[in-house]
N, C-alpha and C. Protein backbone atom coordinates (compact mmCIF):
# COMPACT_ATOMS: atom_id res chain seq x y z
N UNK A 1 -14.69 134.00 -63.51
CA UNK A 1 -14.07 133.67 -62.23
C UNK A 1 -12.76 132.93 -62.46
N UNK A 2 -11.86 133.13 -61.59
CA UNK A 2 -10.31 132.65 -61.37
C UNK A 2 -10.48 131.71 -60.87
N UNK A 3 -10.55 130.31 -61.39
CA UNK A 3 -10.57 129.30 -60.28
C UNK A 3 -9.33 128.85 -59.51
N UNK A 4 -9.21 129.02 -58.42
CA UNK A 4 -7.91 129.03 -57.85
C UNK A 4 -7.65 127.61 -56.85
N UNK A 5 -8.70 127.00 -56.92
CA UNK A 5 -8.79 125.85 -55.84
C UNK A 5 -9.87 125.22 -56.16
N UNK A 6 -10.02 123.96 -56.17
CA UNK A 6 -10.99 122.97 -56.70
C UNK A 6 -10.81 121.53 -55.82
N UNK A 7 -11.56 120.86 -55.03
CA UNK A 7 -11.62 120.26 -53.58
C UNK A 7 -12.55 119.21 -54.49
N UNK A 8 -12.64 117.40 -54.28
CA UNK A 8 -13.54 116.87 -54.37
C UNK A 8 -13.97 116.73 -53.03
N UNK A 9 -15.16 117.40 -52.60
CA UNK A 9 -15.25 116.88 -51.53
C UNK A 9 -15.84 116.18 -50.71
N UNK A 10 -17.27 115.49 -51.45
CA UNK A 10 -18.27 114.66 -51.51
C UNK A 10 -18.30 114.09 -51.95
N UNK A 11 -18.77 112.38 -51.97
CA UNK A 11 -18.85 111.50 -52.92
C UNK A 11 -20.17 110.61 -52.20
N UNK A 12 -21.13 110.53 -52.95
CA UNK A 12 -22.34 110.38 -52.30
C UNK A 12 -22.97 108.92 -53.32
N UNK A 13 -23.15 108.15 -52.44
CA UNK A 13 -23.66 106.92 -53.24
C UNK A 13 -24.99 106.84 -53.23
N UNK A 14 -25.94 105.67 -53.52
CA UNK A 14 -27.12 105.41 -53.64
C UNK A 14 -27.84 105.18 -51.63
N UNK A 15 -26.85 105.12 -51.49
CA UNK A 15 -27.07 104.97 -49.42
C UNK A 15 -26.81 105.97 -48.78
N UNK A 16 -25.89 107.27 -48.86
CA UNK A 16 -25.41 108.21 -48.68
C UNK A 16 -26.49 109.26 -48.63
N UNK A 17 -25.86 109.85 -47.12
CA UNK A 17 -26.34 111.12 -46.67
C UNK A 17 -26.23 112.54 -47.53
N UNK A 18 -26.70 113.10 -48.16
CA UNK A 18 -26.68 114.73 -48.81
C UNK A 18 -25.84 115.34 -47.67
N UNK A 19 -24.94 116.08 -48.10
CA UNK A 19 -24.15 116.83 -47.35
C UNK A 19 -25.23 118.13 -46.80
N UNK A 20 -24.90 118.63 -45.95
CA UNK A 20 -25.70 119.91 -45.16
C UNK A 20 -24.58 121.13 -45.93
N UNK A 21 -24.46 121.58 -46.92
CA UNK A 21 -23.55 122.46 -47.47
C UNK A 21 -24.21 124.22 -47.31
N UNK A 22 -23.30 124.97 -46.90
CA UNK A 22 -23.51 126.09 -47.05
C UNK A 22 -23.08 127.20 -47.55
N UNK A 23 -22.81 126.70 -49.18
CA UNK A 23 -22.76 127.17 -50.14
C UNK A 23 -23.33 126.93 -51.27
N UNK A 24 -23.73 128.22 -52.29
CA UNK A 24 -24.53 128.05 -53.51
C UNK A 24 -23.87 126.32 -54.30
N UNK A 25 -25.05 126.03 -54.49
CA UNK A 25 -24.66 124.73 -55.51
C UNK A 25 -25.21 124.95 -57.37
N UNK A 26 -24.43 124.56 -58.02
CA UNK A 26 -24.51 124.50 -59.33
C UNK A 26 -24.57 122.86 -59.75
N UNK A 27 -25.66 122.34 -59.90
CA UNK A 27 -25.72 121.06 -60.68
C UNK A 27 -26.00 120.80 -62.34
N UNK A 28 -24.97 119.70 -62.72
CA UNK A 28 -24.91 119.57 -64.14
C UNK A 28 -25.73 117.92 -64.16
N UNK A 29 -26.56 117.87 -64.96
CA UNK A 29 -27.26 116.57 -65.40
C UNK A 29 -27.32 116.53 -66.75
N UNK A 30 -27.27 115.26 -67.14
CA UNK A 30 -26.96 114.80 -68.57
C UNK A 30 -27.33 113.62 -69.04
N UNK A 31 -27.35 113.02 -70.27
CA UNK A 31 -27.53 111.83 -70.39
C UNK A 31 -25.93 111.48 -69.93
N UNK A 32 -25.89 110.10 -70.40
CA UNK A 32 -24.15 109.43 -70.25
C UNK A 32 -23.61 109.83 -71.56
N UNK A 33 -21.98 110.03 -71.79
CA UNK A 33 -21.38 110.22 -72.46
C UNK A 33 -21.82 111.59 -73.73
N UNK A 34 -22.72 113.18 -72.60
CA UNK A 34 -22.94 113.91 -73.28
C UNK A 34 -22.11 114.58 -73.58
N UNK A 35 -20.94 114.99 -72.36
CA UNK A 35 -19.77 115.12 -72.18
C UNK A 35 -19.92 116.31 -70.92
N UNK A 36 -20.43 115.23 -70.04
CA UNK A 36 -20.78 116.76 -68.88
C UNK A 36 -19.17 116.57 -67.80
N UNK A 37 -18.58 115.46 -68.13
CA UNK A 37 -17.17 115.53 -67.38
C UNK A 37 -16.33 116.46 -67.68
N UNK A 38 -16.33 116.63 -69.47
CA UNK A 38 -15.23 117.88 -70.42
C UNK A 38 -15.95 119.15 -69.88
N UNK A 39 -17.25 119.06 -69.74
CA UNK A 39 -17.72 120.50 -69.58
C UNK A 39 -17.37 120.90 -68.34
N UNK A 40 -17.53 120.08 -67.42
CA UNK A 40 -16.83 120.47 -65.93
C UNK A 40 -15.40 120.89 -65.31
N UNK A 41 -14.46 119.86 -66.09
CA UNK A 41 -13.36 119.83 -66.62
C UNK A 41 -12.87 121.29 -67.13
N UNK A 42 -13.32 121.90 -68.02
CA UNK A 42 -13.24 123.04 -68.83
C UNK A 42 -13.38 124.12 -67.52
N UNK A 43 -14.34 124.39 -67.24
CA UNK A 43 -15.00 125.48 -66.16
C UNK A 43 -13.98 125.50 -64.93
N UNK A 44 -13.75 124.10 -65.34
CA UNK A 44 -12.54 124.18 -63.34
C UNK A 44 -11.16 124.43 -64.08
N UNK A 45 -11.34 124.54 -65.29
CA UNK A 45 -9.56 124.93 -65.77
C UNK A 45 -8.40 123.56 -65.40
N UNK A 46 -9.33 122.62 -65.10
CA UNK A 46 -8.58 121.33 -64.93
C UNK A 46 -8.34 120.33 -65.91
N UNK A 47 -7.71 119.61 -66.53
CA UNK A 47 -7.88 118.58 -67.79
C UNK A 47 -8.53 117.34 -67.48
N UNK A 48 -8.19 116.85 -65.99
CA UNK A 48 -9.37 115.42 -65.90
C UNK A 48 -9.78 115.06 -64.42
N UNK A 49 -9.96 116.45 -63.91
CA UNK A 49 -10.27 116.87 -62.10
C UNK A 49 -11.65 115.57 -62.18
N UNK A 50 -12.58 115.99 -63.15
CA UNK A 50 -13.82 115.07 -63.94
C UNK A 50 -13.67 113.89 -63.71
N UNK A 51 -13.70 113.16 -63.52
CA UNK A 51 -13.33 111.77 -64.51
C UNK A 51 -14.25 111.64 -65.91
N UNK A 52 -13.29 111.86 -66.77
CA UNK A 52 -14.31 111.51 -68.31
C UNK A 52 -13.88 109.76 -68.96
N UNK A 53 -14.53 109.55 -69.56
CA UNK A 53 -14.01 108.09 -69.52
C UNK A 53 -15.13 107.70 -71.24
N UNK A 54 -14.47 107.28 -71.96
CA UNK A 54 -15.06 106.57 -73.70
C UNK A 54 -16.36 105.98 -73.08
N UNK A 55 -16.29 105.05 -71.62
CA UNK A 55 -17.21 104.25 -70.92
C UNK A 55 -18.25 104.83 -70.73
N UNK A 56 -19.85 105.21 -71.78
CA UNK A 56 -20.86 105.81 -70.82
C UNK A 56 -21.52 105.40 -69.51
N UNK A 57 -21.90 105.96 -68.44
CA UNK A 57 -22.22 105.20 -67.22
C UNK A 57 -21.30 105.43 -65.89
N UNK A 58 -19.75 106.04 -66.42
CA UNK A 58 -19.37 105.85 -65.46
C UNK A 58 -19.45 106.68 -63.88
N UNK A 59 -20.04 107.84 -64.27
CA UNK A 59 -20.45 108.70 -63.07
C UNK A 59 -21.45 107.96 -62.44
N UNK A 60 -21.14 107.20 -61.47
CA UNK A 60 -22.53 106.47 -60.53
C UNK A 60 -22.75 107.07 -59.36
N UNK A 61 -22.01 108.01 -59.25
CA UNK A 61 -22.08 108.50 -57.88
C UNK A 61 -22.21 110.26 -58.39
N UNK A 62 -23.31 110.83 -56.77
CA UNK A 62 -23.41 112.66 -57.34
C UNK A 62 -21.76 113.21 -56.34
N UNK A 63 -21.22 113.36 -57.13
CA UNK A 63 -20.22 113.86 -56.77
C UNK A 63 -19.82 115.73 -56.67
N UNK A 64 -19.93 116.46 -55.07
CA UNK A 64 -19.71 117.55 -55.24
C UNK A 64 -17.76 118.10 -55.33
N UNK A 65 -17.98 119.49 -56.07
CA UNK A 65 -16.43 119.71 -56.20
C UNK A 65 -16.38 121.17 -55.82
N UNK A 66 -16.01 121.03 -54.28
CA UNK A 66 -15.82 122.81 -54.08
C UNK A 66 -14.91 123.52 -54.67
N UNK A 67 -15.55 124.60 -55.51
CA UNK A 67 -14.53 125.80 -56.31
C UNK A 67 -14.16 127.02 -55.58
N UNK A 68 -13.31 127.17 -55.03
CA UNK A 68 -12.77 128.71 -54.41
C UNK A 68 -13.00 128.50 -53.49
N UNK A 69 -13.63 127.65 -52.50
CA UNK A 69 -14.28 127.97 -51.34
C UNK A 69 -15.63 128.59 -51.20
N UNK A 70 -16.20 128.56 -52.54
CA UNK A 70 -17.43 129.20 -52.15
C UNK A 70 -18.47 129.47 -53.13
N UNK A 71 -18.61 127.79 -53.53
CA UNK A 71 -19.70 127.78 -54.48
C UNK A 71 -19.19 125.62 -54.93
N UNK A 72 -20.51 125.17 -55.08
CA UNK A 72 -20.36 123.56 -55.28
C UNK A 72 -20.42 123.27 -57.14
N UNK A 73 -19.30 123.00 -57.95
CA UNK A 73 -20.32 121.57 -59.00
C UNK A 73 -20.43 120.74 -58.16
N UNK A 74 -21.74 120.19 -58.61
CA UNK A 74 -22.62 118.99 -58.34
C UNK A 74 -22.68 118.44 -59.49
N UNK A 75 -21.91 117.17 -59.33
CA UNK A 75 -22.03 116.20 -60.86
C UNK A 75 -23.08 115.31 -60.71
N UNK A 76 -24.28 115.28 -61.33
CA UNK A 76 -25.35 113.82 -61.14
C UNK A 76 -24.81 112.62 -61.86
N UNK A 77 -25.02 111.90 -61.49
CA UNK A 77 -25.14 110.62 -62.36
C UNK A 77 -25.65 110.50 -63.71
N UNK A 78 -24.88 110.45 -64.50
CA UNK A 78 -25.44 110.10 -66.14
C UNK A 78 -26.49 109.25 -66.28
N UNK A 79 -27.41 109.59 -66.97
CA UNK A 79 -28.64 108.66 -67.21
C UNK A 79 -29.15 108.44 -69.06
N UNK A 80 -30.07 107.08 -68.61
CA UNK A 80 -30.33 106.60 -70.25
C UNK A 80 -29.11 105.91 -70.55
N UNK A 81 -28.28 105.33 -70.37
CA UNK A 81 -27.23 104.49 -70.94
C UNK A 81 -27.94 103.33 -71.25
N UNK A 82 -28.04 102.78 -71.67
CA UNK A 82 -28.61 101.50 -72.18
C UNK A 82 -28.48 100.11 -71.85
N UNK A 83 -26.76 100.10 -71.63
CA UNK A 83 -26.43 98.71 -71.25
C UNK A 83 -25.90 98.79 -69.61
N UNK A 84 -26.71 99.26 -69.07
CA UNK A 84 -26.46 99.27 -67.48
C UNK A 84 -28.21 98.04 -67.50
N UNK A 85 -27.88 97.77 -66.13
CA UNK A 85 -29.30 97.00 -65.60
C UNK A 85 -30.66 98.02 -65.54
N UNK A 86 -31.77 97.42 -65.11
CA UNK A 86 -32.88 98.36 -64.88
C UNK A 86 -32.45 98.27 -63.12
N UNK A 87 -31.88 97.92 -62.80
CA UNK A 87 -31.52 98.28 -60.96
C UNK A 87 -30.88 99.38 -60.91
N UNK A 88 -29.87 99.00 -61.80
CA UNK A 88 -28.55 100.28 -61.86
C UNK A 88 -29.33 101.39 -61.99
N UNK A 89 -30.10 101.36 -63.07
CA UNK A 89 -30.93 102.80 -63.95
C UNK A 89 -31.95 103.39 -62.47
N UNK A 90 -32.44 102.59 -61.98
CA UNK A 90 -33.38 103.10 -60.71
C UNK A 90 -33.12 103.78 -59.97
N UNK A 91 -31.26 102.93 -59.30
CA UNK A 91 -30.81 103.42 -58.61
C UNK A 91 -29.94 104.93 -58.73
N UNK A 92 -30.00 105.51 -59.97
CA UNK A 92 -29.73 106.91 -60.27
C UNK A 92 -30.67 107.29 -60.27
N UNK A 93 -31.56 106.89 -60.77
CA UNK A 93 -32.85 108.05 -60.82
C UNK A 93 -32.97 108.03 -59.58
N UNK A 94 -33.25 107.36 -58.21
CA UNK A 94 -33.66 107.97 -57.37
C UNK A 94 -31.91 108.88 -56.27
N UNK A 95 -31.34 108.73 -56.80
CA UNK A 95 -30.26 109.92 -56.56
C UNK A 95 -30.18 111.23 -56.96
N UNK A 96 -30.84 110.93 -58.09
CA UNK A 96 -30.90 112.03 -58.98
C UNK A 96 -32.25 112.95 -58.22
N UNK A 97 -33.61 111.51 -58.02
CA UNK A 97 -34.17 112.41 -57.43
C UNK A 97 -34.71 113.17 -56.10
N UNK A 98 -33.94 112.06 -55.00
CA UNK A 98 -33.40 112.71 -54.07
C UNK A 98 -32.55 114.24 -53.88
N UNK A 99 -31.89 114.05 -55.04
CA UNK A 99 -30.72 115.21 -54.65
C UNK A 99 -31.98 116.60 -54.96
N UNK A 100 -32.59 116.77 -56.16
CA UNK A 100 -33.31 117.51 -56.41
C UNK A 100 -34.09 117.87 -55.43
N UNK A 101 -35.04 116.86 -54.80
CA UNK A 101 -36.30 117.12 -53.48
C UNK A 101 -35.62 117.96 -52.67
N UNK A 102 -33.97 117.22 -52.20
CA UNK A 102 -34.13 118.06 -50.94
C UNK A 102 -32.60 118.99 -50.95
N UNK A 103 -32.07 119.34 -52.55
CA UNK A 103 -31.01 120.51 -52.38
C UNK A 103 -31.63 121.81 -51.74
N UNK A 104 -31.16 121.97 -50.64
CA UNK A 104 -31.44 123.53 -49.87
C UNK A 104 -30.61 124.87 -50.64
N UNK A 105 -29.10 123.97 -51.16
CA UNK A 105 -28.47 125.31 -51.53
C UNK A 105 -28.57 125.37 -53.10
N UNK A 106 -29.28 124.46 -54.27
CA UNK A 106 -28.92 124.44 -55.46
C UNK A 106 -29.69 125.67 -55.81
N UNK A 107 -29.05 126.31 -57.08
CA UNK A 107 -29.36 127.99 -57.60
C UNK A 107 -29.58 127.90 -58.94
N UNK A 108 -28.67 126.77 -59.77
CA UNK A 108 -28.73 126.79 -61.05
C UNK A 108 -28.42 125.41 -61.42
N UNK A 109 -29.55 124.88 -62.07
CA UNK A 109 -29.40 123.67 -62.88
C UNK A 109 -29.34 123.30 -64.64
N UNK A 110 -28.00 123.22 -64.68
CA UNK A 110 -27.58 122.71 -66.31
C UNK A 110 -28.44 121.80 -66.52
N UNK A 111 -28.67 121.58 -67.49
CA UNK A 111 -29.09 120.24 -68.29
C UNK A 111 -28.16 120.17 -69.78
N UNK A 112 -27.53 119.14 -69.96
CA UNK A 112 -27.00 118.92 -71.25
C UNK A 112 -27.52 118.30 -72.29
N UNK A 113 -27.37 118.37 -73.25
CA UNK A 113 -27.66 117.85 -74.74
C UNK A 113 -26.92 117.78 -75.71
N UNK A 114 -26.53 116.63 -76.20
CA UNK A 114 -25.86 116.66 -77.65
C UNK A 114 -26.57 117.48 -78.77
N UNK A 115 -25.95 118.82 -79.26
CA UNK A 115 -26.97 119.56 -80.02
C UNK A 115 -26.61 118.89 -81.73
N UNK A 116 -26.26 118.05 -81.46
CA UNK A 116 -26.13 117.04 -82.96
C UNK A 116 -27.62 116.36 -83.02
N UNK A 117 -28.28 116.07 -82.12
CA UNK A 117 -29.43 115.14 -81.96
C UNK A 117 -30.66 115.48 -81.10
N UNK A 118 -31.75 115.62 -81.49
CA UNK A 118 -32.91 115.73 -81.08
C UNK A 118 -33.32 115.48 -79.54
N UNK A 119 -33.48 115.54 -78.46
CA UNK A 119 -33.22 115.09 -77.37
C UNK A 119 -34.62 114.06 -77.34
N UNK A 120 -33.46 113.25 -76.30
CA UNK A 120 -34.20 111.92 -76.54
C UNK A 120 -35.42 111.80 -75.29
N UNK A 121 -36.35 110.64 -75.09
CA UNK A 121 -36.97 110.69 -74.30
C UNK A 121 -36.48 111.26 -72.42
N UNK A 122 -35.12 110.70 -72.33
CA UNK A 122 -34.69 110.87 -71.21
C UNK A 122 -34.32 112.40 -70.91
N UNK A 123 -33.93 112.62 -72.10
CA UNK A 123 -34.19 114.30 -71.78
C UNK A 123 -35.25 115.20 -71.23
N UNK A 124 -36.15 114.59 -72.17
CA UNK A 124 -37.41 115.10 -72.07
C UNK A 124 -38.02 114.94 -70.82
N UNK A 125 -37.63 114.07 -70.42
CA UNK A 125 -38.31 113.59 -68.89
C UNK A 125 -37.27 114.36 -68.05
N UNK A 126 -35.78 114.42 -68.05
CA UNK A 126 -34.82 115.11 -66.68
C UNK A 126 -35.58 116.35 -66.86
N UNK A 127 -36.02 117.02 -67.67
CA UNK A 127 -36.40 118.56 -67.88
C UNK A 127 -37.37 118.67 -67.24
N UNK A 128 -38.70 117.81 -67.91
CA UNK A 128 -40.26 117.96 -67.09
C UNK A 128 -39.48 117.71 -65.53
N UNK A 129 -39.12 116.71 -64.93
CA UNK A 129 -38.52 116.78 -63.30
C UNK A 129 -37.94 117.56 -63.17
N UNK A 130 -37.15 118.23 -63.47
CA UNK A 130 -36.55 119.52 -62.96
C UNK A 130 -38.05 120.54 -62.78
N UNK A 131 -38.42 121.00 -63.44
CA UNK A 131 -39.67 121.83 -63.75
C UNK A 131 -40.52 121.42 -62.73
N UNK A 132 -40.98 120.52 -62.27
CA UNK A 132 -41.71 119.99 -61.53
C UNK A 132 -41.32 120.07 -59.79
N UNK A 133 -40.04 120.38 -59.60
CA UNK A 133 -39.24 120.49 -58.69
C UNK A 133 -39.17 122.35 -58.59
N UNK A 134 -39.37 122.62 -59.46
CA UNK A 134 -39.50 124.53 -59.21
C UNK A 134 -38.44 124.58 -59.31
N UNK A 135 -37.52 124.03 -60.46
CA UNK A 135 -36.35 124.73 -61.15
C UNK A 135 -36.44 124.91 -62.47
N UNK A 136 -35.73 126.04 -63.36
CA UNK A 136 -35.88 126.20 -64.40
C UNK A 136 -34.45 125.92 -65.08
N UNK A 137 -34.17 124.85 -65.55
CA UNK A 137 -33.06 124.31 -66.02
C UNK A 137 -32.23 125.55 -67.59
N UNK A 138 -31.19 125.61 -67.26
CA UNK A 138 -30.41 126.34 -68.02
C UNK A 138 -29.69 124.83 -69.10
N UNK A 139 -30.05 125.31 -70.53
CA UNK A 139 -29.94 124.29 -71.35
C UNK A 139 -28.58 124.65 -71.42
N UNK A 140 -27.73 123.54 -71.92
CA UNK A 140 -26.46 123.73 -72.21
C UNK A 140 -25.87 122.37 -73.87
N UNK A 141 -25.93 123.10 -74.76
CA UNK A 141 -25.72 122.19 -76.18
C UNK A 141 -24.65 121.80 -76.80
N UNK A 142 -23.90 120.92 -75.78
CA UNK A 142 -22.39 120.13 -75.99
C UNK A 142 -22.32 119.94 -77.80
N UNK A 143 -20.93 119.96 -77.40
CA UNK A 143 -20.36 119.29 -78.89
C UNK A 143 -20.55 120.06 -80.28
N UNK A 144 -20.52 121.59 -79.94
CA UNK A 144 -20.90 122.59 -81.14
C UNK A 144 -19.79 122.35 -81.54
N UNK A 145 -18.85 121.87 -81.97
CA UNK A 145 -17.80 121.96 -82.85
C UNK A 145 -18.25 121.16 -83.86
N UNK A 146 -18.89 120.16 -83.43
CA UNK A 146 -19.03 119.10 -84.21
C UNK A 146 -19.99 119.28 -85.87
N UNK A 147 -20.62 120.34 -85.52
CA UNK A 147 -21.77 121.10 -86.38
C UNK A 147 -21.22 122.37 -87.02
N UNK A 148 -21.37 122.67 -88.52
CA UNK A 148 -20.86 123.90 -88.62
C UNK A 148 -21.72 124.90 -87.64
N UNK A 149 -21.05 126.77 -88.01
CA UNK A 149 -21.49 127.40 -86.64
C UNK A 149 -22.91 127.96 -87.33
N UNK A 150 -23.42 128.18 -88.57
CA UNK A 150 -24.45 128.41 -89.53
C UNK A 150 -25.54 127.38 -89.06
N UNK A 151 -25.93 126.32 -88.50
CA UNK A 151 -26.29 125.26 -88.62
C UNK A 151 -26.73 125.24 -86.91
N UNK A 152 -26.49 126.12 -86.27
CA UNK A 152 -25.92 125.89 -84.21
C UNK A 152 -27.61 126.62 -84.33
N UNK A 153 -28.22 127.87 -84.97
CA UNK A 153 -29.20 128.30 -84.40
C UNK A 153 -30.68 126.93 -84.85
N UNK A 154 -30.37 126.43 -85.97
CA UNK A 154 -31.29 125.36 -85.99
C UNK A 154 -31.72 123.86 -85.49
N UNK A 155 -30.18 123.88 -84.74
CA UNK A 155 -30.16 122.82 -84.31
C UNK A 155 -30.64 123.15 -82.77
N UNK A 156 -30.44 124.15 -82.15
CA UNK A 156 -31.27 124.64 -80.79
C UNK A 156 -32.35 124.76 -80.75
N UNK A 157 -33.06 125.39 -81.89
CA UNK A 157 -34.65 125.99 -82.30
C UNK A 157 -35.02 124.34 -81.80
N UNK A 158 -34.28 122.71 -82.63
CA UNK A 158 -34.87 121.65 -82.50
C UNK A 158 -34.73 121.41 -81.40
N UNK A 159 -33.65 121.81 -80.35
CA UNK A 159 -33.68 121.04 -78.96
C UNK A 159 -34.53 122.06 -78.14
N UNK A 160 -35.17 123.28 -78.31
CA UNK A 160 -35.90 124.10 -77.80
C UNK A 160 -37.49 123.81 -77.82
N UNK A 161 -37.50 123.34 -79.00
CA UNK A 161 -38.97 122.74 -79.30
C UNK A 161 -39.09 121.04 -78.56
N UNK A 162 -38.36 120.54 -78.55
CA UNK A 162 -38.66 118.88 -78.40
C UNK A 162 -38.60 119.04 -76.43
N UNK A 163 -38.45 120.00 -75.97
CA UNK A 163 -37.94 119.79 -74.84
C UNK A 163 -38.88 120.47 -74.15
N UNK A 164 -39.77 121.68 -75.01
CA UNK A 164 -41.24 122.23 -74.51
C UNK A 164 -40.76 123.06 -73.25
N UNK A 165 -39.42 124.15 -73.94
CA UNK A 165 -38.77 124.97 -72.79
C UNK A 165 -39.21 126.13 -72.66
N UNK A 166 -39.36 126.32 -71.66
CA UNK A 166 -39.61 127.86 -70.61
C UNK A 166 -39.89 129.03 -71.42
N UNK A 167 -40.44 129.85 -71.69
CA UNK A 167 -40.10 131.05 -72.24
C UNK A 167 -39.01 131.45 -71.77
N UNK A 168 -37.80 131.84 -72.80
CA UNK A 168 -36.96 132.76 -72.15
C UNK A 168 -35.80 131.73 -71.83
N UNK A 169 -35.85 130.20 -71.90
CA UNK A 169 -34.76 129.46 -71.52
C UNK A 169 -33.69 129.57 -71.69
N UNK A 170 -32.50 130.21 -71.68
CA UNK A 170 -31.44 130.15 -72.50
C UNK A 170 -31.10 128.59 -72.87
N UNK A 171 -30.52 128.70 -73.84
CA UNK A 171 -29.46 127.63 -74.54
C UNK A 171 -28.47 127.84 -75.07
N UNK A 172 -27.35 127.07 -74.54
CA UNK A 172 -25.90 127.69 -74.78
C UNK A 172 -24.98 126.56 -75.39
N UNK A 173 -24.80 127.07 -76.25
CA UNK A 173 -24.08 125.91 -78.05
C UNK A 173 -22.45 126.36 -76.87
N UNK A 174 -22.11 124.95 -76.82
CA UNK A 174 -20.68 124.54 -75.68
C UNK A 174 -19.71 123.16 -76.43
N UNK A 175 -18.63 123.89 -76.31
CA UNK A 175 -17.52 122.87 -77.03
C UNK A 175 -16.18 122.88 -76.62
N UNK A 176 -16.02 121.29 -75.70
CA UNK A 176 -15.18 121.55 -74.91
C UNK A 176 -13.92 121.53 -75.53
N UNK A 177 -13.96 121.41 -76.63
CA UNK A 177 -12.48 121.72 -78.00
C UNK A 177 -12.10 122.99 -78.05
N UNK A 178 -13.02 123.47 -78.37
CA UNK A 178 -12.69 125.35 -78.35
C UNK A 178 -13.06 126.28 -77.28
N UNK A 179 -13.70 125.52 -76.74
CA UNK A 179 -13.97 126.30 -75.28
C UNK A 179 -15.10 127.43 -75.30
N UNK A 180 -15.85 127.23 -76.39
CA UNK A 180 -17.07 128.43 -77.01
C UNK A 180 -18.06 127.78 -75.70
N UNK A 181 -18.48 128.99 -75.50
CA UNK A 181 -20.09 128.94 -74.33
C UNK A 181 -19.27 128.82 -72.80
N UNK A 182 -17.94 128.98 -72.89
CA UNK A 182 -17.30 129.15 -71.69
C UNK A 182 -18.14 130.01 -70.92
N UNK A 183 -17.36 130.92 -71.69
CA UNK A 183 -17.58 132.03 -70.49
C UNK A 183 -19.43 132.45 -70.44
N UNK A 184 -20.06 132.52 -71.14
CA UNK A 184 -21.31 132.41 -70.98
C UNK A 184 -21.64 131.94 -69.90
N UNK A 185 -21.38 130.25 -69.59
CA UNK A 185 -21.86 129.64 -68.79
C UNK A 185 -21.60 130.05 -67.28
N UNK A 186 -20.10 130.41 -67.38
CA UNK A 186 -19.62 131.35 -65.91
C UNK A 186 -20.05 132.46 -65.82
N UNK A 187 -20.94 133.12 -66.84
CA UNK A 187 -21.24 134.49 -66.81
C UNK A 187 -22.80 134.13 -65.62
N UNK A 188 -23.46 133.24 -65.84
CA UNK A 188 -24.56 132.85 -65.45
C UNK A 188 -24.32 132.39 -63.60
N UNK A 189 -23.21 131.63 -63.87
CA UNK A 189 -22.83 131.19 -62.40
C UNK A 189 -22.68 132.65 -61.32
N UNK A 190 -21.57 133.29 -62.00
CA UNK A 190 -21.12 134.51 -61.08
C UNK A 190 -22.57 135.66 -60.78
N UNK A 191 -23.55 135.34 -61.74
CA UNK A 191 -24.02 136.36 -61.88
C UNK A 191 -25.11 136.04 -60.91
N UNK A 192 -25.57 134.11 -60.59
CA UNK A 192 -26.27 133.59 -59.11
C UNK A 192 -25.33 134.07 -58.37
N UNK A 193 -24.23 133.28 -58.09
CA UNK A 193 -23.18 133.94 -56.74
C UNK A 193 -23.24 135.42 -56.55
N UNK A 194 -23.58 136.30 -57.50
CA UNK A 194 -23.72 137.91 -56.09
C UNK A 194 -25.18 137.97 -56.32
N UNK A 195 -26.22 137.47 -56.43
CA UNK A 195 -27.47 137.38 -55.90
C UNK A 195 -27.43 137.03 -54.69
N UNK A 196 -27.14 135.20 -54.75
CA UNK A 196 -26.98 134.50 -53.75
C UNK A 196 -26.38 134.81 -52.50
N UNK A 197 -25.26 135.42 -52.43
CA UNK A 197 -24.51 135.92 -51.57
C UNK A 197 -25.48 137.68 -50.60
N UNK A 198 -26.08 138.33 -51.98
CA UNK A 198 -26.84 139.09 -51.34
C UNK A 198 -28.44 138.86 -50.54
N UNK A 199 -28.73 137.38 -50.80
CA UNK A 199 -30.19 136.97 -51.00
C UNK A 199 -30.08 137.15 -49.28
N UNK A 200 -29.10 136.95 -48.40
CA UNK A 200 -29.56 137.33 -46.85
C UNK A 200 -29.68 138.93 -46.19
């Protein structure tokens, strides 16, 4: 897809109403500093539409970003940061799990992972909640540059196993340096949007 227009147009706090949207939504969840800002960033063809920031934590708010007119990112709040409070930490999780209970229009949910590292408990848990919610999260394995490319199928096999995924899950080795798992990932989006669009 041509992204030709990119709108922030929601910004939803821990008090904040869910928008009534009536268009397909795409949500990205992550730990903090997995790099789900670059990955968003990348997809909108924008350099810092995102806010990415060295600071993990700083997405506190689910922020939607209409693309084209006709389809949402949904950025969640980064979770597992460590040096936030246990208030702070609550108060995402229940954004996080608000947004999940009651998205009417979400179609496809990312989940990210540093595929350098084993996913950690908090992973393990955004996944079982997604699952539990009757979504089947589309893995997405930031930071493949960082790993030679010989080395990308074993390091998934480990985030495939620790994460106790779906038959059939995809997982997609993504690097917002080279831009590998781009188009994959839009291949997946476009390919909900003419479902979605036909599902009436």
């Amino acid at each position: 897809m041509h992204v030709k227009s990119v709108n922030l147009e929601t910004v939803c706090g821990i008090t904040s109403t869910l928008p009534e949207n009536d268009k397909m939504e795409i949500a990205f969840a992550g730990k903090s500093n997995v790099g789900k800002s670059s990955l968003i960033n990348s997809l909108m063809n924008r350099k810092s539409y995102a806010r990415t920031s060295q600071q993990p934590g700083k997405t506190q708010t689910i922020n939607f970003y209409n693309i084209n007119e006709c389809l949402y990112f949904v950025d969640l709040p980064g979770y597992g940061y460590a040096k936030v409070s246990v208030e702070t930490k609550e108060k995402w999780g229940k954004m996080i799990d608000n947004y999940l209970k009651n998205a009417k229009q979400l179609r496809i949910l990312f989940l990210l992972v540093d595929i350098r590292h084993e996913p950690g408990q908090h992973d393990v848990d955004m996944y079982n909640w997604s699952v539990n919610y009757g979504y089947n999260p589309i893995i997405i394995a930031t930071k493949s540059d960082k790993i030679s490319r010989g080395a990308i199928p074993k390091h998934t096999a480990v985030i495939r196993k620790k994460l106790n995924c779906i038959e059939g899950t995809p997982i997609i080795p993504f690097s917002s340096l080279n831009k590998s798992g781009k188009e994959e990932i839009w291949e997946y989006i476009e390919d909900m949007l003419e479902y979605y669009e036909n599902e009436d």
